[in-house]
Protein backbone atom coordinates (compact mmCIF):
# COMPACT_ATOMS: atom_id res chain seq x y z
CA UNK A 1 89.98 0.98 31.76
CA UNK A 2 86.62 2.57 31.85
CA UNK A 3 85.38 -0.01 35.22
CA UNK A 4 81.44 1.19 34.57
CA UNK A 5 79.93 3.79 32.96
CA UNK A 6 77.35 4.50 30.52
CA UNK A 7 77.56 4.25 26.71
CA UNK A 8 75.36 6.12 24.40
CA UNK A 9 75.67 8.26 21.02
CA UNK A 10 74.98 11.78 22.99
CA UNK A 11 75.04 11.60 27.00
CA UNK A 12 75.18 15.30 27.40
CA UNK A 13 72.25 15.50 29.48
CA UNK A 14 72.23 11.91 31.49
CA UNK A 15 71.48 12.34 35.25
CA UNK A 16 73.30 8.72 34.92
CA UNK A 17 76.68 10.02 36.05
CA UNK A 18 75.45 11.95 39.86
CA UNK A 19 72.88 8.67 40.37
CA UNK A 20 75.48 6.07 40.45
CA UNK A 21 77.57 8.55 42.52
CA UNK A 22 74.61 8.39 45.04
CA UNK A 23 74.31 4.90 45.26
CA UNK A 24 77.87 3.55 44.90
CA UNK A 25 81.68 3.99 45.85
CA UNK A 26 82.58 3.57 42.21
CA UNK A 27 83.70 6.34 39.59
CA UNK A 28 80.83 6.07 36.50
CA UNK A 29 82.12 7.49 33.55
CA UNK A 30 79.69 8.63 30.66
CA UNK A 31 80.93 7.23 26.62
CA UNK A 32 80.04 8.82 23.68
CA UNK A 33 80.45 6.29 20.83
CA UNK A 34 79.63 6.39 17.35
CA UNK A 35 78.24 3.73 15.82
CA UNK A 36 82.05 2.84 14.31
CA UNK A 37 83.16 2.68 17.88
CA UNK A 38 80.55 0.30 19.52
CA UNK A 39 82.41 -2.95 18.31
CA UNK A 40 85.85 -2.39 18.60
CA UNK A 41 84.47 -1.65 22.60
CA UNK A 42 82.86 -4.80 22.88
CA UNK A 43 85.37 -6.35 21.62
CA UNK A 44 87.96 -5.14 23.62
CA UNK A 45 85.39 -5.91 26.83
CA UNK A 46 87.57 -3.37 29.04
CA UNK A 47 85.44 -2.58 31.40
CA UNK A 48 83.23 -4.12 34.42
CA UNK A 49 79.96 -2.87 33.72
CA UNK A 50 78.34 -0.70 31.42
CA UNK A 51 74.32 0.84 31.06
CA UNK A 52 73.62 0.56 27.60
CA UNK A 53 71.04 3.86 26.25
CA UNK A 54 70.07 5.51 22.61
CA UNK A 55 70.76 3.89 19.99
CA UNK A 56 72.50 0.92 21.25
CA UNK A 57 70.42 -0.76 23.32
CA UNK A 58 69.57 -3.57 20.29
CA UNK A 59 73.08 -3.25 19.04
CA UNK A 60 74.94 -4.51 22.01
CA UNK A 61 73.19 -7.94 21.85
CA UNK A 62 75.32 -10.05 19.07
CA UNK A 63 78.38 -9.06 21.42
CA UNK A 64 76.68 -10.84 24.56
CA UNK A 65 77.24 -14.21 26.24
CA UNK A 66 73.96 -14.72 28.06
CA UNK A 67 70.91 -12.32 27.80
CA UNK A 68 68.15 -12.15 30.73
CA UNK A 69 64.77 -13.63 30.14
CA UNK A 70 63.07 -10.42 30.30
CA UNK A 71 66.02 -8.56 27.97
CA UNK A 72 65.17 -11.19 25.78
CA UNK A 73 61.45 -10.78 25.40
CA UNK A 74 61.76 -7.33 25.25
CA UNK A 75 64.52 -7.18 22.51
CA UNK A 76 66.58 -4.71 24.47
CA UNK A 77 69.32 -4.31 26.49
CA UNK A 78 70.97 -1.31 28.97
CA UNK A 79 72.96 -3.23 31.16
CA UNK A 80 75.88 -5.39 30.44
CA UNK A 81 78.29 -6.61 33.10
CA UNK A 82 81.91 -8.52 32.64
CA UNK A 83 81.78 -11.68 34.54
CA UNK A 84 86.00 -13.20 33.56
CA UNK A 85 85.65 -11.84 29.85
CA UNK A 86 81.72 -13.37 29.65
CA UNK A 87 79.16 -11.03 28.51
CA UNK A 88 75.47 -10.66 30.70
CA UNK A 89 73.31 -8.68 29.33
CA UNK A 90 69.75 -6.98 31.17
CA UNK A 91 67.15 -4.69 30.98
CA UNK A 92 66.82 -2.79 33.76
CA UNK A 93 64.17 -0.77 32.48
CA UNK A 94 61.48 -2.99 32.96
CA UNK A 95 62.29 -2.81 36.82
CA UNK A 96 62.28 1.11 36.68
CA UNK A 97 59.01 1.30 35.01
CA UNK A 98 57.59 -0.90 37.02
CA UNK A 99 58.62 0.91 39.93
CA UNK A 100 57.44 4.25 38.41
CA UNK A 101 53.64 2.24 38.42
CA UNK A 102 53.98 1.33 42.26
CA UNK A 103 54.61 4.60 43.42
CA UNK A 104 52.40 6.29 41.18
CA UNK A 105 49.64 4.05 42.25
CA UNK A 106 49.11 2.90 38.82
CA UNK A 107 47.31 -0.21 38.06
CA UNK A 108 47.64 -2.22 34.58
CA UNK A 109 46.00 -5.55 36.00
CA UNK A 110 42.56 -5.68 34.00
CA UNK A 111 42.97 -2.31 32.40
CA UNK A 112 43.53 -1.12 28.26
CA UNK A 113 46.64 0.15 28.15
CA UNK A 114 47.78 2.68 25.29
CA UNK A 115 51.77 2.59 24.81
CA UNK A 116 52.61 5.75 22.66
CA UNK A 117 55.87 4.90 20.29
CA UNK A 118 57.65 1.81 19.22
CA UNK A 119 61.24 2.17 20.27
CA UNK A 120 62.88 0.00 22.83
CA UNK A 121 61.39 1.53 25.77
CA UNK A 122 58.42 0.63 24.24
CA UNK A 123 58.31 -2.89 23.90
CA UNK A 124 59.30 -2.79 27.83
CA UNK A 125 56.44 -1.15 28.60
CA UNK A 126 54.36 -3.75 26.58
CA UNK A 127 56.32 -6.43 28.71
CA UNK A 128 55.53 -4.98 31.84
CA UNK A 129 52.14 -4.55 31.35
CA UNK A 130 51.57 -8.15 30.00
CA UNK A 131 53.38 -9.56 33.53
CA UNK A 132 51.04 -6.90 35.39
CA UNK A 133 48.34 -8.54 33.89
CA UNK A 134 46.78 -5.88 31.73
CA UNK A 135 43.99 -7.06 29.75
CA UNK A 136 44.43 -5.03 25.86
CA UNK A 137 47.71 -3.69 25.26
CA UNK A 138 47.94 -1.54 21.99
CA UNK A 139 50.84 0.16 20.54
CA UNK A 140 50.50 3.99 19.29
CA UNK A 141 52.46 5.16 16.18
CA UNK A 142 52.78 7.65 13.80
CA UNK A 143 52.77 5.70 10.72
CA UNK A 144 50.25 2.70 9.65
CA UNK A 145 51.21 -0.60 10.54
CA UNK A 146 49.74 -3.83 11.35
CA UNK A 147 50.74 -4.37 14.54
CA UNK A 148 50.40 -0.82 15.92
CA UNK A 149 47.93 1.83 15.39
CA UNK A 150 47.53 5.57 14.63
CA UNK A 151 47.35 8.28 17.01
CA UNK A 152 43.72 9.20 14.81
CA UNK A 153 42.81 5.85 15.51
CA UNK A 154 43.69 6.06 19.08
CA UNK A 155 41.23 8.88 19.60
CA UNK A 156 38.65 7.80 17.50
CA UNK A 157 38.42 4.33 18.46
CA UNK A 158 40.10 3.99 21.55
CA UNK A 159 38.68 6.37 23.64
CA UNK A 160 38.22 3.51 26.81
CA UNK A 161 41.73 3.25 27.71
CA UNK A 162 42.13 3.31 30.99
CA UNK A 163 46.06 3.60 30.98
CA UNK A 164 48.68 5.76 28.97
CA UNK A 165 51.87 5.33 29.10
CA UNK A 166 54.19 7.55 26.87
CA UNK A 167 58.03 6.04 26.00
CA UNK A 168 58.34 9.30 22.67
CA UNK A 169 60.24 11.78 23.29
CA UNK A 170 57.35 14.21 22.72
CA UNK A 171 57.50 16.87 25.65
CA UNK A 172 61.12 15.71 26.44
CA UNK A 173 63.67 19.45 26.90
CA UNK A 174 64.06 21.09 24.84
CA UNK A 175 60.61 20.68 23.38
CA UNK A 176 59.35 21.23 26.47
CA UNK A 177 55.75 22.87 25.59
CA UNK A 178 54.59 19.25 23.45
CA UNK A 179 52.71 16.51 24.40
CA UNK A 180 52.03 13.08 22.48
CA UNK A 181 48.49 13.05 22.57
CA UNK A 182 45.66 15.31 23.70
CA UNK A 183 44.28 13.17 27.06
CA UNK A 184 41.25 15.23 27.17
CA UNK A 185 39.87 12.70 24.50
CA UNK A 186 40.01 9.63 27.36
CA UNK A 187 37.20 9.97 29.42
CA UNK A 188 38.16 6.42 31.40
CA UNK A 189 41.65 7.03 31.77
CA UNK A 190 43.17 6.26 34.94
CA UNK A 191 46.47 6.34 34.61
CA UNK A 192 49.66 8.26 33.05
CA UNK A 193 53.47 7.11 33.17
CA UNK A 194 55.70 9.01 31.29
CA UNK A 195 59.50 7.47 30.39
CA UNK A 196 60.67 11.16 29.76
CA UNK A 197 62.42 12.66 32.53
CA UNK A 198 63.90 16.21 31.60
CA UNK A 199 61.57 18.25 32.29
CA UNK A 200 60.27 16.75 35.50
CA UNK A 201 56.77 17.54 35.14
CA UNK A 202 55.95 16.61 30.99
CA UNK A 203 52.82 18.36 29.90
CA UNK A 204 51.44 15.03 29.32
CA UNK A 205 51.93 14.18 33.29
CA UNK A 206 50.42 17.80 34.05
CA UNK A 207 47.17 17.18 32.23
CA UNK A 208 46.56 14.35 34.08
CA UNK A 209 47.06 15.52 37.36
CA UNK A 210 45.17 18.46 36.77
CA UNK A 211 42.38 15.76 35.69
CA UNK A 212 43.04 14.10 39.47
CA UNK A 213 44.52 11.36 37.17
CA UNK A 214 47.55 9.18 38.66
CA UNK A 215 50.71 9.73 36.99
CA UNK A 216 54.33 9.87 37.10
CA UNK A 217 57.30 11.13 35.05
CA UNK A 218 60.41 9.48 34.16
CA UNK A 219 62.91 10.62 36.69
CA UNK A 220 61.68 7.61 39.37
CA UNK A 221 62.05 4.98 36.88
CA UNK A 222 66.11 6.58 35.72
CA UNK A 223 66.92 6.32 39.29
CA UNK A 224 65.17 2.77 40.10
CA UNK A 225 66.70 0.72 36.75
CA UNK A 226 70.01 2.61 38.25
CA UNK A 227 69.48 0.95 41.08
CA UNK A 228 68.95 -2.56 39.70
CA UNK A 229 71.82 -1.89 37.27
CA UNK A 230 74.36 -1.41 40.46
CA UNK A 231 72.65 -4.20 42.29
CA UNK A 232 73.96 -6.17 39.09
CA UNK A 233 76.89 -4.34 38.40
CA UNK A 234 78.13 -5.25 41.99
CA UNK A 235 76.57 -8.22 42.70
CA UNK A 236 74.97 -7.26 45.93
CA UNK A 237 71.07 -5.62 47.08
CA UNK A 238 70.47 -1.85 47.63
CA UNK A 239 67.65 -1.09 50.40
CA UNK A 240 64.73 0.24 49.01
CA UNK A 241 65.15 3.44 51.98
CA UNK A 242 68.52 3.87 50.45
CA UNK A 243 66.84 3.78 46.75
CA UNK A 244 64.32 6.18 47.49
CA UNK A 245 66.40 8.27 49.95
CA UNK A 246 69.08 8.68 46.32
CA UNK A 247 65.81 9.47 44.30
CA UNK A 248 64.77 12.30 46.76
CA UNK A 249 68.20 13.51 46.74
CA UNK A 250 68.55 13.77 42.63
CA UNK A 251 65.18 15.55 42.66
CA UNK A 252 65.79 17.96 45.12
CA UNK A 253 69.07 18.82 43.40
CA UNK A 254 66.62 19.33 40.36
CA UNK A 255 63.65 20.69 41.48
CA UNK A 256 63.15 24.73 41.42
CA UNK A 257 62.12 26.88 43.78
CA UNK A 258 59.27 29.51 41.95
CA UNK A 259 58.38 32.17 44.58
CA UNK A 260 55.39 33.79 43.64
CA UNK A 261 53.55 36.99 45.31
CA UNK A 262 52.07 40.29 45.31
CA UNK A 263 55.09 43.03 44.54
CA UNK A 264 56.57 44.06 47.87
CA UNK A 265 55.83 40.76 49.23
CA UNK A 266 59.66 40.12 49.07
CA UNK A 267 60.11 37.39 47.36
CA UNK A 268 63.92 38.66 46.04
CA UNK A 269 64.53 38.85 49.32
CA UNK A 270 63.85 35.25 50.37
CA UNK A 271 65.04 33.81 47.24
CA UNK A 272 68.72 35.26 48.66
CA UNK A 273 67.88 34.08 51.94
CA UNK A 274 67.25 30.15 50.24
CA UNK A 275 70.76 29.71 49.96
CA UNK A 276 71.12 25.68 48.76
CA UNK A 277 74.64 24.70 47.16
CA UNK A 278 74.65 24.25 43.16
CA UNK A 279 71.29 26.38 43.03
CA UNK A 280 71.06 30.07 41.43
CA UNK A 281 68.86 32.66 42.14
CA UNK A 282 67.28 34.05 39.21
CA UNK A 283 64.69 37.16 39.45
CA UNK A 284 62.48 37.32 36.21
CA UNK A 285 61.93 41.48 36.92
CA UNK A 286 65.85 41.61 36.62
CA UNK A 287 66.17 39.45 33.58
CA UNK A 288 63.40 41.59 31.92
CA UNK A 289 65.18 44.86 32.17
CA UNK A 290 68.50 43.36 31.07
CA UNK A 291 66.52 41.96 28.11
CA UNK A 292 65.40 45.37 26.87
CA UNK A 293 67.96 47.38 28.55
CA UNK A 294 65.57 50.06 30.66
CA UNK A 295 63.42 49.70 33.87
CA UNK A 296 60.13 47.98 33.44
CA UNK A 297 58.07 51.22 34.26
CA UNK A 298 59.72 52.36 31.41
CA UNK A 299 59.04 49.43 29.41
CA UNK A 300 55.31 49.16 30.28
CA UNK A 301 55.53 52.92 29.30
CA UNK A 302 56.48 53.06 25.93
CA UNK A 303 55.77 49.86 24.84
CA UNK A 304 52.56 48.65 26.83
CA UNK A 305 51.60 46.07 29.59
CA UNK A 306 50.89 43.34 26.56
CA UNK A 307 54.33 43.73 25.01
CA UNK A 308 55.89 43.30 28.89
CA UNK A 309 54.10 40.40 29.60
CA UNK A 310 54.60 38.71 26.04
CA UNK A 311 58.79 39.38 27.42
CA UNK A 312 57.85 38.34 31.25
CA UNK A 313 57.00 34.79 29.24
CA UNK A 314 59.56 34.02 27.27
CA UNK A 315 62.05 34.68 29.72
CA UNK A 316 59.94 32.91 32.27
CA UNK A 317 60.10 29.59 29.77
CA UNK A 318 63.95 30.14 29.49
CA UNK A 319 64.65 30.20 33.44
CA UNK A 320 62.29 27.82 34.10
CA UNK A 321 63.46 25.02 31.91
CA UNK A 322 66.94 24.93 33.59
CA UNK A 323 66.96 22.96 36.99
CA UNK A 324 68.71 24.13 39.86
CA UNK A 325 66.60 27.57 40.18
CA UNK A 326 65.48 29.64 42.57
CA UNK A 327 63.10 31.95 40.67
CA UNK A 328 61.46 35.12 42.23
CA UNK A 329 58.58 35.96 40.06
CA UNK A 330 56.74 39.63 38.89
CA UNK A 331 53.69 39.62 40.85
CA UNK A 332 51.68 39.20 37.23
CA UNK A 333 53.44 36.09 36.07
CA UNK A 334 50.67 33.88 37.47
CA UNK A 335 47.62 35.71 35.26
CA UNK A 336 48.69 33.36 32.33
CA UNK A 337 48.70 29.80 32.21
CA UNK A 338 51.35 29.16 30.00
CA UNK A 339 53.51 30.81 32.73
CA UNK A 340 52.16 28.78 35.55
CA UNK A 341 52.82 25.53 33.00
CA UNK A 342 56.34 26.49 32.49
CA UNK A 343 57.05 27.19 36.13
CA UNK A 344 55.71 23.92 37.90
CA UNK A 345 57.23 21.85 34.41
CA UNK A 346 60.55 22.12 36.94
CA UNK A 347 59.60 23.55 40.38
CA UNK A 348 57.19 23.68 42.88
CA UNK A 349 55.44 27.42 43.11
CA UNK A 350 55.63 28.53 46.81
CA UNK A 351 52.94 31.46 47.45
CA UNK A 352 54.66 34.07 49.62
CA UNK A 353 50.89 35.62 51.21
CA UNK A 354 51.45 38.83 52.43
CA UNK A 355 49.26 40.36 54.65
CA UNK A 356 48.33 43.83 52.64
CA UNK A 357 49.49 45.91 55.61
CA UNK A 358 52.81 44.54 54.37
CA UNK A 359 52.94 45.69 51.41
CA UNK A 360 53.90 48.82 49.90
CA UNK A 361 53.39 50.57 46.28
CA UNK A 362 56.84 51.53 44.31
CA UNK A 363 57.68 53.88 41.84
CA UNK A 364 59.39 50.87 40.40
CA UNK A 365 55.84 49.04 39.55
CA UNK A 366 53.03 50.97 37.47
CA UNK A 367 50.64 48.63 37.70
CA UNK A 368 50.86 48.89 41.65
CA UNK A 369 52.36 52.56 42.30
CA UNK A 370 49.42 53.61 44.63
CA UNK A 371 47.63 51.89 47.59
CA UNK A 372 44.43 52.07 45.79
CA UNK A 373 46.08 49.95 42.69
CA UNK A 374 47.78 47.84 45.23
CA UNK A 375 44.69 47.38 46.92
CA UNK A 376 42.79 46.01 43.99
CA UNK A 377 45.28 44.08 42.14
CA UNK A 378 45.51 42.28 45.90
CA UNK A 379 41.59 41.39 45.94
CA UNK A 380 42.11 40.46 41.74
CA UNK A 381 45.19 38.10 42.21
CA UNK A 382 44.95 36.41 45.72
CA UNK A 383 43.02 33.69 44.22
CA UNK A 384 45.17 33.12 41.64
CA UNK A 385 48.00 32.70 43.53
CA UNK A 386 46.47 30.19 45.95
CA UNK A 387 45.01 27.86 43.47
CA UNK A 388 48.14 27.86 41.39
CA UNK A 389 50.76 27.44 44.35
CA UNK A 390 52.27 23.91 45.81
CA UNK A 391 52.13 25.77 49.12
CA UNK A 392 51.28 28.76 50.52
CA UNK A 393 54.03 30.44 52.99
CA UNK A 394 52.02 32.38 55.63
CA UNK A 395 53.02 35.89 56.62
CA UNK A 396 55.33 35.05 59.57
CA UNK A 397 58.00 37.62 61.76
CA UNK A 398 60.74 37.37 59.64
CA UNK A 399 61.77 36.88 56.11
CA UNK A 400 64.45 34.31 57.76
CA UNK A 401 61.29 32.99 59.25
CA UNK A 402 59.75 32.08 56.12
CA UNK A 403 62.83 30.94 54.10
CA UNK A 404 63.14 28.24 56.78
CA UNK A 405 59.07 27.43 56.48
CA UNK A 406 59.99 26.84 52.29
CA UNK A 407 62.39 24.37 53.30
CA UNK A 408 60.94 22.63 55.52
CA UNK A 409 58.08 22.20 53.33
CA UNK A 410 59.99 21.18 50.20
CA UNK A 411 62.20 18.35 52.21
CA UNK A 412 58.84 17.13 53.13
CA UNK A 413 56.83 17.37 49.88
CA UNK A 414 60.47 15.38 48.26
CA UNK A 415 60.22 12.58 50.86
């Protein structure tokens, strides 16, 4: 008997499974089921509980007993719990998104809201909003329809909104690098909430911030309706401390560490030093020269510094999508954007500043093989890496020192 769990057509990358093993003493299975499979499991109603996700959340609802009010009205349902062989069925979501908006500071009382797709998370968000009071609500799709309208339209006639929030899975891993609509067009927008949750920092959520726009990203609102759905799955309330004490938990099991610094600055060092359980330590300059199978002075050598740093990107992209990373950085990675982007999509960027008596030039490094190169690329890059960094790790005694400094500050930035 599968007691709870979730049920979906591919669960290979639901958090699901390690939330409800935060917030409960009860084993949480994960179901793949086809669609062939979905009503002999109904039918069979072994189980006490089950969270409902893609594509079943509208299929489950001729099987059930009694649906909520609000699981009603939004046509969806991701939580069904066996009450003596009776069916309840709830949404969940709506309580996770609205959740997401609290903390996020978002407000949809008064505003236009823009709701980008038309899928069940969807018409949540268009409940929410309507019990939040918002005062035009318009649905975003791709193709023409009465009752929604076009992304062209959205930009060329919509331009007010005030509030976007995204429920596509544009910008969702492993299409990590796109976004559902260019924000730059929404000169009174407000607000951003975005459903998706893997990466933890969507492009769409990144534009926004670096507007000073509020916004949030999915991973809040998975652990929140988590916490409703074991609330209902057990019959009993879960403190909001303990709710937000399990969401800092997830994330910081998530969340990468990106060291960034000039080169001598020892960042490899530190990243060994950061020693957190179920993390790895990844150093791009390493995964460079395994890539192309010689030293990077050799590299820069025979191939050139553009064909290096077109390799220190992609394999910056591939580290930095995985979570559970602690990534030492070249000391170039933060000249382009795209690597910056990539980095914070997952992590938090922690600025190593070395004082310059600290640092040394290596054979190992062209670009920085002298004092006098060291010297300048210093007075070229410090900038850089303070206005791209989450925080800035002074130059203190020890490296031990300043691997304690990075996680102090990251517990504290998480709570």
């Amino acid at each position: 008997m599968a007691e709870y769990g979730c049920i979906g057509k591919k669960l290979t990358h639901s958090f699901s499974k390690e939330i409800h093993a935060r917030l409960a003493d009860y084993e949480y299975r994960l179901i793949e089921l086809d669609e062939t499979e979905v009503d002999t499991f109904f039918k069979k109603k072994n189980f006490k509980a089950v969270n409902v996700t893609i594509p079943y959340k509208q299929t489950v609802i001729p099987y059930l007993d009694e649906v909520s009010d609000i699981a009603k009205r939004i046509g969806a349902v991701n939580t069904v719990v066996n009450k003596n062989g009776r069916l309840y069925g709830y949404n969940t979501d709506y309580y996770g998104l609205k959740a997401l908006s609290e903390k996020c500071g978002v407000e949809l009382k008064g505003k236009k809201v823009l709701i980008l797709g038309t899928g069940g998370t969807s018409k949540t968000a268009r409940v929410l909003a309507e019990d939040m009071g918002a005062e035009k609500i318009l649905t975003v799709s791709r193709s023409i329809s009465e009752k929604h309208i076009t992304y062209a339209e959205a930009i060329k006639e919509h331009t007010d909104a005030e509030v976007i929030i995204n429920t596509t899975p544009s910008g969702m891993y492993p299409d990590c690098e796109g976004a559902p609509i260019d924000i730059s067009h929404f000169e009174k927008l407000e607000g951003v909430l975005d459903a998706v949750y893997n990466p933890l920092c969507t492009n769409l959520v990144m534009k926004a911030k670096e507007r000073g726009i509020k916004g949030g990203n999915g991973l809040y609102m998975l652990v929140m309706q988590a916490v409703v759905a074991a609330e209902k799955f057990l019959g009993t309330e879960i403190p909001r401390k303990t709710a937000d004490s399990v969401y800092a938990s997830v994330l910081s099991s998530k969340e990468n560490i990106v060291l960034t610094g000039m080169p001598g600055s020892g960042k490899s060092t530190l990243g060994k030093l950061l020693d957190i359980e179920g993390f790895t330590f990844t150093d791009t300059d390493a995964e460079i020269e395994k890539c192309c199978g010689c030293s990077i002075r050799e590299l820069i050598s025979s191939k050139g510094e553009k064909y290096f740093r077109d390799l220190e990107t992609q394999v910056i992209k591939d580290i930095s999508s995985r979570p559970g990373q602690i990534i030492s950085t070249g000391g170039g990675a933060i000249l382009r954007k795209e690597n910056v982007d990539a980095l914070k999509r997952n992590g938090r960027i922690f600025f190593i500043d070395a004082s310059l008596s600290r640092l040394c030039p290596t054979d190992s490094r062209p670009l920085s093989d002298t004092k006098e190169k060291l010297i300048k690329l210093y007075e070229e890059r410090k900038d850089i890496y303070r206005s791209t960094a989450d925080v800035i790790v002074p130059d203190m005694e020890t490296p031990k020192t300043e691997a304690q400094f990075i996680l102090k500050a990251r517990t504290e930035l998480i709570l």
